[in-house]
C-alpha atoms as a PDB file:
ATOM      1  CA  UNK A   1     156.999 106.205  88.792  1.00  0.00           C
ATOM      2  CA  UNK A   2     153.482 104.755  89.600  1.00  0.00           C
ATOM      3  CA  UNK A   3     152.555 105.566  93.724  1.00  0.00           C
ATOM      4  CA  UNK A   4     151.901 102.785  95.610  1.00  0.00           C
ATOM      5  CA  UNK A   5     148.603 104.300  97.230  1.00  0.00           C
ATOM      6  CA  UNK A   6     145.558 105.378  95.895  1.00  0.00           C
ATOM      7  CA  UNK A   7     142.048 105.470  96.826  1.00  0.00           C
ATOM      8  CA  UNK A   8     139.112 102.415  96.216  1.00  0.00           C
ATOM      9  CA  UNK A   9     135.272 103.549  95.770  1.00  0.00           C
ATOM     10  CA  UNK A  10     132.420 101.169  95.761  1.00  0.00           C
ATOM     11  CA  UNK A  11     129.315 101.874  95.341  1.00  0.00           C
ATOM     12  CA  UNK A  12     125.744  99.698  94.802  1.00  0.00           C
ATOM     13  CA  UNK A  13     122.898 101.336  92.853  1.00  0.00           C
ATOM     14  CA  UNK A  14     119.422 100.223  91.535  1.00  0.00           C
ATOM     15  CA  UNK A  15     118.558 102.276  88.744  1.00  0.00           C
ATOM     16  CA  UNK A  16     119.660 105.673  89.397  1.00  0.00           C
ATOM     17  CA  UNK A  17     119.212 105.472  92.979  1.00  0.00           C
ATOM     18  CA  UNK A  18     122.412 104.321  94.905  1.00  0.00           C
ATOM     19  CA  UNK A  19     121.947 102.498  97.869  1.00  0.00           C
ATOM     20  CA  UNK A  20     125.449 102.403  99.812  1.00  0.00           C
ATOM     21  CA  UNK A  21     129.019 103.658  98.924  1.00  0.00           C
ATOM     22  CA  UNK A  22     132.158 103.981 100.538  1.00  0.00           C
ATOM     23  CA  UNK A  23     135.718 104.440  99.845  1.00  0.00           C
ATOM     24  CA  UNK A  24     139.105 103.656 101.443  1.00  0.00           C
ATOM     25  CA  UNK A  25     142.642 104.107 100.743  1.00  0.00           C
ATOM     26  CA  UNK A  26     144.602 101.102 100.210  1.00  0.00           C
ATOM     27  CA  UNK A  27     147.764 100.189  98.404  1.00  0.00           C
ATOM     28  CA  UNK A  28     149.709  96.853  96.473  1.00  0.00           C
ATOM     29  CA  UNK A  29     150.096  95.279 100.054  1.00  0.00           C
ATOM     30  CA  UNK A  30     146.382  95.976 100.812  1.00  0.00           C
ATOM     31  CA  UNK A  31     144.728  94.668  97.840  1.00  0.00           C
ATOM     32  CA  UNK A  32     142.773  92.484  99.677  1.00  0.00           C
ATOM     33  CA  UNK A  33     141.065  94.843 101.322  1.00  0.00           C
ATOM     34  CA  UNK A  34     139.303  95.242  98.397  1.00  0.00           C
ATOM     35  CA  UNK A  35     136.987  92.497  98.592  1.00  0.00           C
ATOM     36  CA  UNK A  36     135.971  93.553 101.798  1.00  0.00           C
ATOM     37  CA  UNK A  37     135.001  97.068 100.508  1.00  0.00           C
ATOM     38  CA  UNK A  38     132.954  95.224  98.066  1.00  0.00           C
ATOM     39  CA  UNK A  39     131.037  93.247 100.683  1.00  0.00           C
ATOM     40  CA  UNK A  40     130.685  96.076 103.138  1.00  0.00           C
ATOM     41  CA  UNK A  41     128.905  97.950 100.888  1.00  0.00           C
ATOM     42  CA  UNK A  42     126.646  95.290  99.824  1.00  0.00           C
ATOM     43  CA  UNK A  43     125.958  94.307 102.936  1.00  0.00           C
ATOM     44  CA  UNK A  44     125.326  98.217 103.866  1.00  0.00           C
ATOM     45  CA  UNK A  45     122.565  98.233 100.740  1.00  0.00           C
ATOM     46  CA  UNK A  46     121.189  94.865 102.396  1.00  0.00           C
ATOM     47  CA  UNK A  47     122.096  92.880  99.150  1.00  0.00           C
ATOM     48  CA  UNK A  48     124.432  89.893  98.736  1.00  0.00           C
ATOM     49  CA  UNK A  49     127.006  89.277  95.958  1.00  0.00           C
ATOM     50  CA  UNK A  50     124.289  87.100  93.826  1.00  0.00           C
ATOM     51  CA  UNK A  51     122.057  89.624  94.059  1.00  0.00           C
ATOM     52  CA  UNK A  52     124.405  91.586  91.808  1.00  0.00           C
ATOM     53  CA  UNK A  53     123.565  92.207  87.672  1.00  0.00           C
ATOM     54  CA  UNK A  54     126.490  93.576  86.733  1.00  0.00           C
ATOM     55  CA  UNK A  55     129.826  95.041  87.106  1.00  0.00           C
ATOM     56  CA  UNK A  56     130.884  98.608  86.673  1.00  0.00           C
ATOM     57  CA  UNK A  57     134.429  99.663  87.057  1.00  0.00           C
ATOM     58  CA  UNK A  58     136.633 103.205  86.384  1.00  0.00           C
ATOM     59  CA  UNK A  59     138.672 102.864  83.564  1.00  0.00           C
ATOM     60  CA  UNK A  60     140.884 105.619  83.546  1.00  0.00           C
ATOM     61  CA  UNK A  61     143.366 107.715  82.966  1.00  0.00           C
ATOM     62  CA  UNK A  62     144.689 107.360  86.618  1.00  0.00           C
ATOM     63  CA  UNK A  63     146.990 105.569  89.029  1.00  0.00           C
ATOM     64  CA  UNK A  64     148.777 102.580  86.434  1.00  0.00           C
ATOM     65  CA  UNK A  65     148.624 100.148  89.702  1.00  0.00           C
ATOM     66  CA  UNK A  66     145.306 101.470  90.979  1.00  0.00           C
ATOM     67  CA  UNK A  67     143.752 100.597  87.774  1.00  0.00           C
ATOM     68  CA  UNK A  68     144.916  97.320  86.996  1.00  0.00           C
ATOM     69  CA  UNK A  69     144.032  96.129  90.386  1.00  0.00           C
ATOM     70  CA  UNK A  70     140.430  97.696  90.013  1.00  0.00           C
ATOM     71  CA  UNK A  71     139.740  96.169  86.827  1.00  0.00           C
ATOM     72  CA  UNK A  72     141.559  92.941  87.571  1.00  0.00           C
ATOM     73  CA  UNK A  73     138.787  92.489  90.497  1.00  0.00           C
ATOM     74  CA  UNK A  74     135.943  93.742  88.368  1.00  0.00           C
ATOM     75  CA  UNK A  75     136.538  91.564  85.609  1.00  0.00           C
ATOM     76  CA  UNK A  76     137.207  88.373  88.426  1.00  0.00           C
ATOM     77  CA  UNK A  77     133.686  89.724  89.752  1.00  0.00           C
ATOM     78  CA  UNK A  78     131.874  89.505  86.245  1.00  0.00           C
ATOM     79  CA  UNK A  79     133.771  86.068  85.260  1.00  0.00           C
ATOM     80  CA  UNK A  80     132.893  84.512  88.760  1.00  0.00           C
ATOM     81  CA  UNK A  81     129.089  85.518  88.437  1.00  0.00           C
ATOM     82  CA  UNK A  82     128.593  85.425  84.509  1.00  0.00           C
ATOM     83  CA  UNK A  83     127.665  89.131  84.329  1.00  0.00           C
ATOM     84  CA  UNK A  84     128.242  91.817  82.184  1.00  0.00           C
ATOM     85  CA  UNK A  85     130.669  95.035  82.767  1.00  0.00           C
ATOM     86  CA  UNK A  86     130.889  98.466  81.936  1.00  0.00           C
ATOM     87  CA  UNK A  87     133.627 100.114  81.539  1.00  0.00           C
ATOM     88  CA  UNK A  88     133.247 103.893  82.867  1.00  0.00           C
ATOM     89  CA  UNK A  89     135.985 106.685  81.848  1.00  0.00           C
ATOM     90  CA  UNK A  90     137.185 108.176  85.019  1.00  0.00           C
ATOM     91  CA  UNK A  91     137.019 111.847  83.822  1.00  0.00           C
ATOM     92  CA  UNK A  92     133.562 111.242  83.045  1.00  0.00           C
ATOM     93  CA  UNK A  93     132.513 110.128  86.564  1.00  0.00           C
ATOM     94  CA  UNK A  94     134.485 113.126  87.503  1.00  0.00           C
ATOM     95  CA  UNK A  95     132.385 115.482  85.699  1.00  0.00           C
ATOM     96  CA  UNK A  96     129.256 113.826  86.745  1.00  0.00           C
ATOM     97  CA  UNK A  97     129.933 114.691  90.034  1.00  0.00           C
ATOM     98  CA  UNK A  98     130.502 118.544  89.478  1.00  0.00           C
ATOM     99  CA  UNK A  99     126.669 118.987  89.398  1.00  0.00           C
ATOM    100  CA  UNK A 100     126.836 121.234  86.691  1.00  0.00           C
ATOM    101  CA  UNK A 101     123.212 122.910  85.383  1.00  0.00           C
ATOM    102  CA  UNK A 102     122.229 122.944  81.166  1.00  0.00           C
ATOM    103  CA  UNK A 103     124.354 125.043  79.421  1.00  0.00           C
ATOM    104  CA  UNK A 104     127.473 124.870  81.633  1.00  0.00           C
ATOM    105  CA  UNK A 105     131.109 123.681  80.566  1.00  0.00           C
ATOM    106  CA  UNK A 106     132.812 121.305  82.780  1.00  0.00           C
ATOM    107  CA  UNK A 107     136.621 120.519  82.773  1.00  0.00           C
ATOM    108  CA  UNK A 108     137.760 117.799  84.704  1.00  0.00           C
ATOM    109  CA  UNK A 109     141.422 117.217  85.135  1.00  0.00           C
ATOM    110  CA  UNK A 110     143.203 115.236  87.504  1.00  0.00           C
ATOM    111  CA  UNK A 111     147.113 115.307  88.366  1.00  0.00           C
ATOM    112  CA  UNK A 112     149.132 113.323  86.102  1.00  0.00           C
ATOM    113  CA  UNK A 113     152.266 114.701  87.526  1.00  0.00           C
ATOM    114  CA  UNK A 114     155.501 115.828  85.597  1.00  0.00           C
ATOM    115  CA  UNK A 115     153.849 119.412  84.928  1.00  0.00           C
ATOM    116  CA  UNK A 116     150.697 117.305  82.889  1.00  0.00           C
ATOM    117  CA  UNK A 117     147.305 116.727  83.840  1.00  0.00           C
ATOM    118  CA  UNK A 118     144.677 114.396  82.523  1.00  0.00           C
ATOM    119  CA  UNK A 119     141.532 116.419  81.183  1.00  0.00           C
ATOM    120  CA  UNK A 120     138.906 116.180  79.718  1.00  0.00           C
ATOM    121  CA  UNK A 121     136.056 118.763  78.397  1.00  0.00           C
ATOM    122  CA  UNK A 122     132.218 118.143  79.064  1.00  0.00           C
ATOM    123  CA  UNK A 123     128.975 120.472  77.793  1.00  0.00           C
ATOM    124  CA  UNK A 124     125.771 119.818  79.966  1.00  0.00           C
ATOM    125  CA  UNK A 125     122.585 119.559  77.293  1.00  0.00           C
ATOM    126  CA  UNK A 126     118.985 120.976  77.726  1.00  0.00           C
ATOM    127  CA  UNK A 127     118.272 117.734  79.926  1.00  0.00           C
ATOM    128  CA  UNK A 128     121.130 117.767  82.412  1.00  0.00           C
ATOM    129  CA  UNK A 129     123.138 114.998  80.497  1.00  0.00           C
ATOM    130  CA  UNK A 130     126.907 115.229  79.981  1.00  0.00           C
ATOM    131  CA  UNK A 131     128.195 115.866  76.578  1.00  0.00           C
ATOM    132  CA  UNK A 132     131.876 115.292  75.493  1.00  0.00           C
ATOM    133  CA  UNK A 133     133.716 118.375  73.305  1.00  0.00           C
ATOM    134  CA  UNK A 134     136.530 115.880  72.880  1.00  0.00           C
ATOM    135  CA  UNK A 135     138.948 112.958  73.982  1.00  0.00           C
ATOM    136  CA  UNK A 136     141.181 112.232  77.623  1.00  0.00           C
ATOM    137  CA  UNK A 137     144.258 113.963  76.757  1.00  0.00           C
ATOM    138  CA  UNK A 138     147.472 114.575  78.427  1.00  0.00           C
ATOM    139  CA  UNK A 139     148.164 118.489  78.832  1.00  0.00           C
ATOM    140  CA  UNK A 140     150.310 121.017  80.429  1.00  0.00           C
ATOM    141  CA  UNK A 141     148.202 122.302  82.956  1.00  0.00           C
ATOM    142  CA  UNK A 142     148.687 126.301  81.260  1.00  0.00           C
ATOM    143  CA  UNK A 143     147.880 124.953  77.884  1.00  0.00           C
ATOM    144  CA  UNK A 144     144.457 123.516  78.562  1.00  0.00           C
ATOM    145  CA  UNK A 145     143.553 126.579  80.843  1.00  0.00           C
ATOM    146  CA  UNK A 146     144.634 128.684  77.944  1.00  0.00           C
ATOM    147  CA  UNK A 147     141.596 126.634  75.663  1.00  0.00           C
ATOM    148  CA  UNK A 148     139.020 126.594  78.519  1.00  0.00           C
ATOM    149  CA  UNK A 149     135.999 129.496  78.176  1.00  0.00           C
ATOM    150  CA  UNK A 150     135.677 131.569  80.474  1.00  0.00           C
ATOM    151  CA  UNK A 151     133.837 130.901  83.229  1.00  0.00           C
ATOM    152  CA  UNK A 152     134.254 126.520  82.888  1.00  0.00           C
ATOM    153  CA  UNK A 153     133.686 124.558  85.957  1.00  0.00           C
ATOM    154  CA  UNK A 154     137.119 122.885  87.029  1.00  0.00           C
ATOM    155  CA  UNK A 155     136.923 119.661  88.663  1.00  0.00           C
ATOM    156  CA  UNK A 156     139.522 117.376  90.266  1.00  0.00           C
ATOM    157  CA  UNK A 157     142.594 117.767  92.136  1.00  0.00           C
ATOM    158  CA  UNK A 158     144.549 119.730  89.327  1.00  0.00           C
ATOM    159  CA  UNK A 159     143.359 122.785  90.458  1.00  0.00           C
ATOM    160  CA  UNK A 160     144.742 122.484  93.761  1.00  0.00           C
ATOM    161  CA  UNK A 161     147.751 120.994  92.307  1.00  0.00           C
ATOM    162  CA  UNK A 162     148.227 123.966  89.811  1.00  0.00           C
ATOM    163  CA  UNK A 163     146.224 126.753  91.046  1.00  0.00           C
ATOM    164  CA  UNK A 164     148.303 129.343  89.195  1.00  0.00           C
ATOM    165  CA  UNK A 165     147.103 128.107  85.926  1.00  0.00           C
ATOM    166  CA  UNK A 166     143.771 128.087  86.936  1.00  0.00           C
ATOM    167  CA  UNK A 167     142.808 130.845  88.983  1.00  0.00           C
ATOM    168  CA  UNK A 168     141.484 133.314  86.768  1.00  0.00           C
ATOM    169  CA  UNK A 169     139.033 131.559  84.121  1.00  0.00           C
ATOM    170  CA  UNK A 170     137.650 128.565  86.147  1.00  0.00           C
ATOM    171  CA  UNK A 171     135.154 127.923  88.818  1.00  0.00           C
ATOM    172  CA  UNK A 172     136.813 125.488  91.282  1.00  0.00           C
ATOM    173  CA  UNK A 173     135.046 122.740  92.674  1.00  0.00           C
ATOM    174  CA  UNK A 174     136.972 121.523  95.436  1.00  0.00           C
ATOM    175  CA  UNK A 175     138.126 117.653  94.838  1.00  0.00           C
ATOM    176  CA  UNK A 176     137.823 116.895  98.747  1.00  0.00           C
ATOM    177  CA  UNK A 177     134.076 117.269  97.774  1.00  0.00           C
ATOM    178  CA  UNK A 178     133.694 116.664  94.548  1.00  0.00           C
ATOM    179  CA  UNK A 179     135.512 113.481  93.316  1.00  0.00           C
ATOM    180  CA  UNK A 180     134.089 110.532  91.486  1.00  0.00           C
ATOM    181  CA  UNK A 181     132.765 108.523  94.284  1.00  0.00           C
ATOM    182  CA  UNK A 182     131.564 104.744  93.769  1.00  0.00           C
ATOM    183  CA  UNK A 183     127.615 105.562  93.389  1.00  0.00           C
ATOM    184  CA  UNK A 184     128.486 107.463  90.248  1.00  0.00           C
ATOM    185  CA  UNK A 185     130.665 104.947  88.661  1.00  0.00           C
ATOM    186  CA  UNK A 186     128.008 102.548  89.598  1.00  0.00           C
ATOM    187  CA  UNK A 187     124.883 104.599  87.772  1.00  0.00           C
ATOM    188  CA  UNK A 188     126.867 105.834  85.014  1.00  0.00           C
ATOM    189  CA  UNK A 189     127.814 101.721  84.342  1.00  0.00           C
ATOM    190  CA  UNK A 190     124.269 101.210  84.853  1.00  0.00           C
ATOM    191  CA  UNK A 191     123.153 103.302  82.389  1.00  0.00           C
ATOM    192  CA  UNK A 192     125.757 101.715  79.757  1.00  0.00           C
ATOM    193  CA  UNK A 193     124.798  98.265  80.664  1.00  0.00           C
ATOM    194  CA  UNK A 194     121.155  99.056  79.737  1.00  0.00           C
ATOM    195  CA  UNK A 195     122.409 100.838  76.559  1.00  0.00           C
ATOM    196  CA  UNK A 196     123.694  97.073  75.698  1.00  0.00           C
ATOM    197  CA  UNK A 197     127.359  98.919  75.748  1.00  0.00           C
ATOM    198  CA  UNK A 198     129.053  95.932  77.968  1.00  0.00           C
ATOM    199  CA  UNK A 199     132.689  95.189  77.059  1.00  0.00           C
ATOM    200  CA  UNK A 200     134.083  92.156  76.309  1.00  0.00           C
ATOM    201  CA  UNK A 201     135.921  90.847  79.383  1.00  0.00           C
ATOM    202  CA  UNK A 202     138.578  89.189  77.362  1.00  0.00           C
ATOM    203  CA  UNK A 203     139.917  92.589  75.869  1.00  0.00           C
ATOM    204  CA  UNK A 204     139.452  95.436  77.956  1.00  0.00           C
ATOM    205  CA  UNK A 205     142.197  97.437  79.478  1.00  0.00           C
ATOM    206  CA  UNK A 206     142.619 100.351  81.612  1.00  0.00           C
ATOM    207  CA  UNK A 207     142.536 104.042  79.380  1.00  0.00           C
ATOM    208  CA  UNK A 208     145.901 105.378  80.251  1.00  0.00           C
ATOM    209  CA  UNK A 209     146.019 108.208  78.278  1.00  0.00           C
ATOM    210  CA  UNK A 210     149.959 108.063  77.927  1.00  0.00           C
ATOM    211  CA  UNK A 211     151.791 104.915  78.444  1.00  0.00           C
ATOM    212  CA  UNK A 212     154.188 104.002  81.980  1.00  0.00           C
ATOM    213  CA  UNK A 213     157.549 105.732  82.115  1.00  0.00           C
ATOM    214  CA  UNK A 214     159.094 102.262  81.823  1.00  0.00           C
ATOM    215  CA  UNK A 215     157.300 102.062  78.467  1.00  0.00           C
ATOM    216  CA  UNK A 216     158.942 105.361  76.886  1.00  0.00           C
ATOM    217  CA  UNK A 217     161.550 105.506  74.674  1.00  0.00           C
ATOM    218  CA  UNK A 218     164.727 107.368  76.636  1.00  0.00           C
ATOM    219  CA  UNK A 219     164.465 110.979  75.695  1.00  0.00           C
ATOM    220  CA  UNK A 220     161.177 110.742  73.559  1.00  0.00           C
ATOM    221  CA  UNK A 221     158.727 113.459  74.007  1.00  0.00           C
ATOM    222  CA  UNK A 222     155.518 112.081  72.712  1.00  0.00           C
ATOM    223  CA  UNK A 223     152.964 114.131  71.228  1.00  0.00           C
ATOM    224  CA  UNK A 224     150.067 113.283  73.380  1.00  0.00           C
ATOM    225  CA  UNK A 225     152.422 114.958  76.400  1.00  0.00           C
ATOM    226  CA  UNK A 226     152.288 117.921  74.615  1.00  0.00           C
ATOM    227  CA  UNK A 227     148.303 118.050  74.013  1.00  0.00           C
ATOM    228  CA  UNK A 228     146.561 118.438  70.756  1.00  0.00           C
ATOM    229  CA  UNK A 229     147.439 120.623  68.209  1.00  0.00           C
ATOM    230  CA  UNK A 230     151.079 120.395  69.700  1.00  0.00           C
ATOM    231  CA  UNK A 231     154.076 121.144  66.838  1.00  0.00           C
END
C-alpha cells in the first residue's frame, strides 16, 4: 500500500545557479500546501509565477500518490502559463546530488519496500557529467549489491534501510544529506528544456518502475521484482 506522506521539494534556478529551495512534508489532506511551497520559494528568489520559463518536475520511481500529485501540479503549472516541462527521473536527481568526482560509480537506490529497492547505476565522465550503465529497475536489495564494484558510491535511503546488504562494497552517503532536493530537479530540467527534450503534457506519466499492488495479478511475481537477468 502507497503511504500517505511524503516529502515536496521546490526549487527556482537560472541557469545552473539556483536561487531558493525548500522542502516540506505534506500528505493527500495537505495537497494544497503545495502551491504555497511553490510561491514561497519564488518569492524567496524575488521572482513571481510569470516570471517562470518552464516547469521541471521528478518523475519517478517513488511514492504512487506523491507522484501523481507532483506531476498533476506541474503539468496545471505548464498548462496555466503555456510553458514547457521536463520531466526529470528521480534516481537521476539522486545521483546528482552524491557529488561524485570523474571516474566514480554512483548507485542510487531508494526504498521500495517489500525487500526491493529502486536503483539505478550512474558513471561520472572526464567532465563531471552523469552517465547511465542502465535502466530504473526494481531489485532485491542483496542482488544489486552483489552487481555493484567495489568501492560504488551508494545514495538514498536504501542503505539505511538495508545496511546489511550494503556494508561492505559501498561508500554511503547519508540520505539526511544527500537527497534530491528541488534546485537539482530544477537545473537538471533546465538543462533538458534547453536540449529541446520537453514532454508533451498530454502524455506523460509518472516512471513507476513496477506497477501499484492493486494493479498485480494475485500471486504473480513479475520479473521486473526480481531484477534483470532474473530466471
Amino acid at each position: 500500500m502507497d503511504t500517505a506522506t511524503w516529502t515536496a521539494a521546490v526549487g527556482v534556478v537560472r541557469g545552473e545557479q539556483v536561487l531558493a529551495e525548500d522542502a516540506a512534508s505534506t500528505s493527500r489532506s495537505h495537497v494544497g500546501s503545495l502551491p504555497r511551497l511553490v510561491e514561497g520559494v519564488l518569492e524567496r528568489a524575488g521572482l513571481g509565477i510569470r516570471d517562470v520559463e518552464g516547469v521541471a518536475v521528478s518523475i519517478g520511481p517513488g511514492s504512487f500518490t506523491g507522484l501523481r500529485i507532483g506531476l498533476g501540479l506541474a503539468k496545471g503549472l505548464a498548462f496555466a502559463g503555456g510553458l514547457p516541462l521536463a520531466a526529470v527521473p528521480t534516481l537521476e536527481a539522486l545521483a546528482e546530488a552524491a557529488g561524485a568526482s570523474p571516474g566514480e560509480t554512483v548507485c542510487a537506490a531508494l526504498d521500495a519496500r517489500k525487500r526491493e529497492v529502486y536503483a539505478a547505476v550512474f558513471q561520472v565522465d572526464p567532465t563531471g557529467q552523469l552517465r547511465r550503465l542502465g535502466a530504473d529497475h526494481a531489485v532485491a536489495p542483496e542482488i544489486l549489491a552483489a552487481r555493484l564494484p567495489a568501492g560504488t558510491i551508494l545514495i538514498g535511503d536504501a542503505g539505511e534501510a538495508y545496511p546489511d546488504a550494503f556494508q561492505e562494497r559501498t561508500i554511503r552517503r547519508p540520505f539526511a544529506t544527500h537527497h534530491p532536493r528541488g534546485g537539482i530537479v530544477a537545473k537538471l530540467g533546465a538543462r533538458r528544456l534547453a536540449a529541446g527534450e520537453a514532454v508533451d503534457l498530454g502524455s506523460v506519466e509518472p516512471v513507476y518502475v513496477r506497477p501499484p499492488e492493486v494493479e498485480l495479478p494475485r500471486g504473480r511475481v513479475a520479473s521486473h521484482e526480481r531484477g534483470p537477468g532474473a530466471r
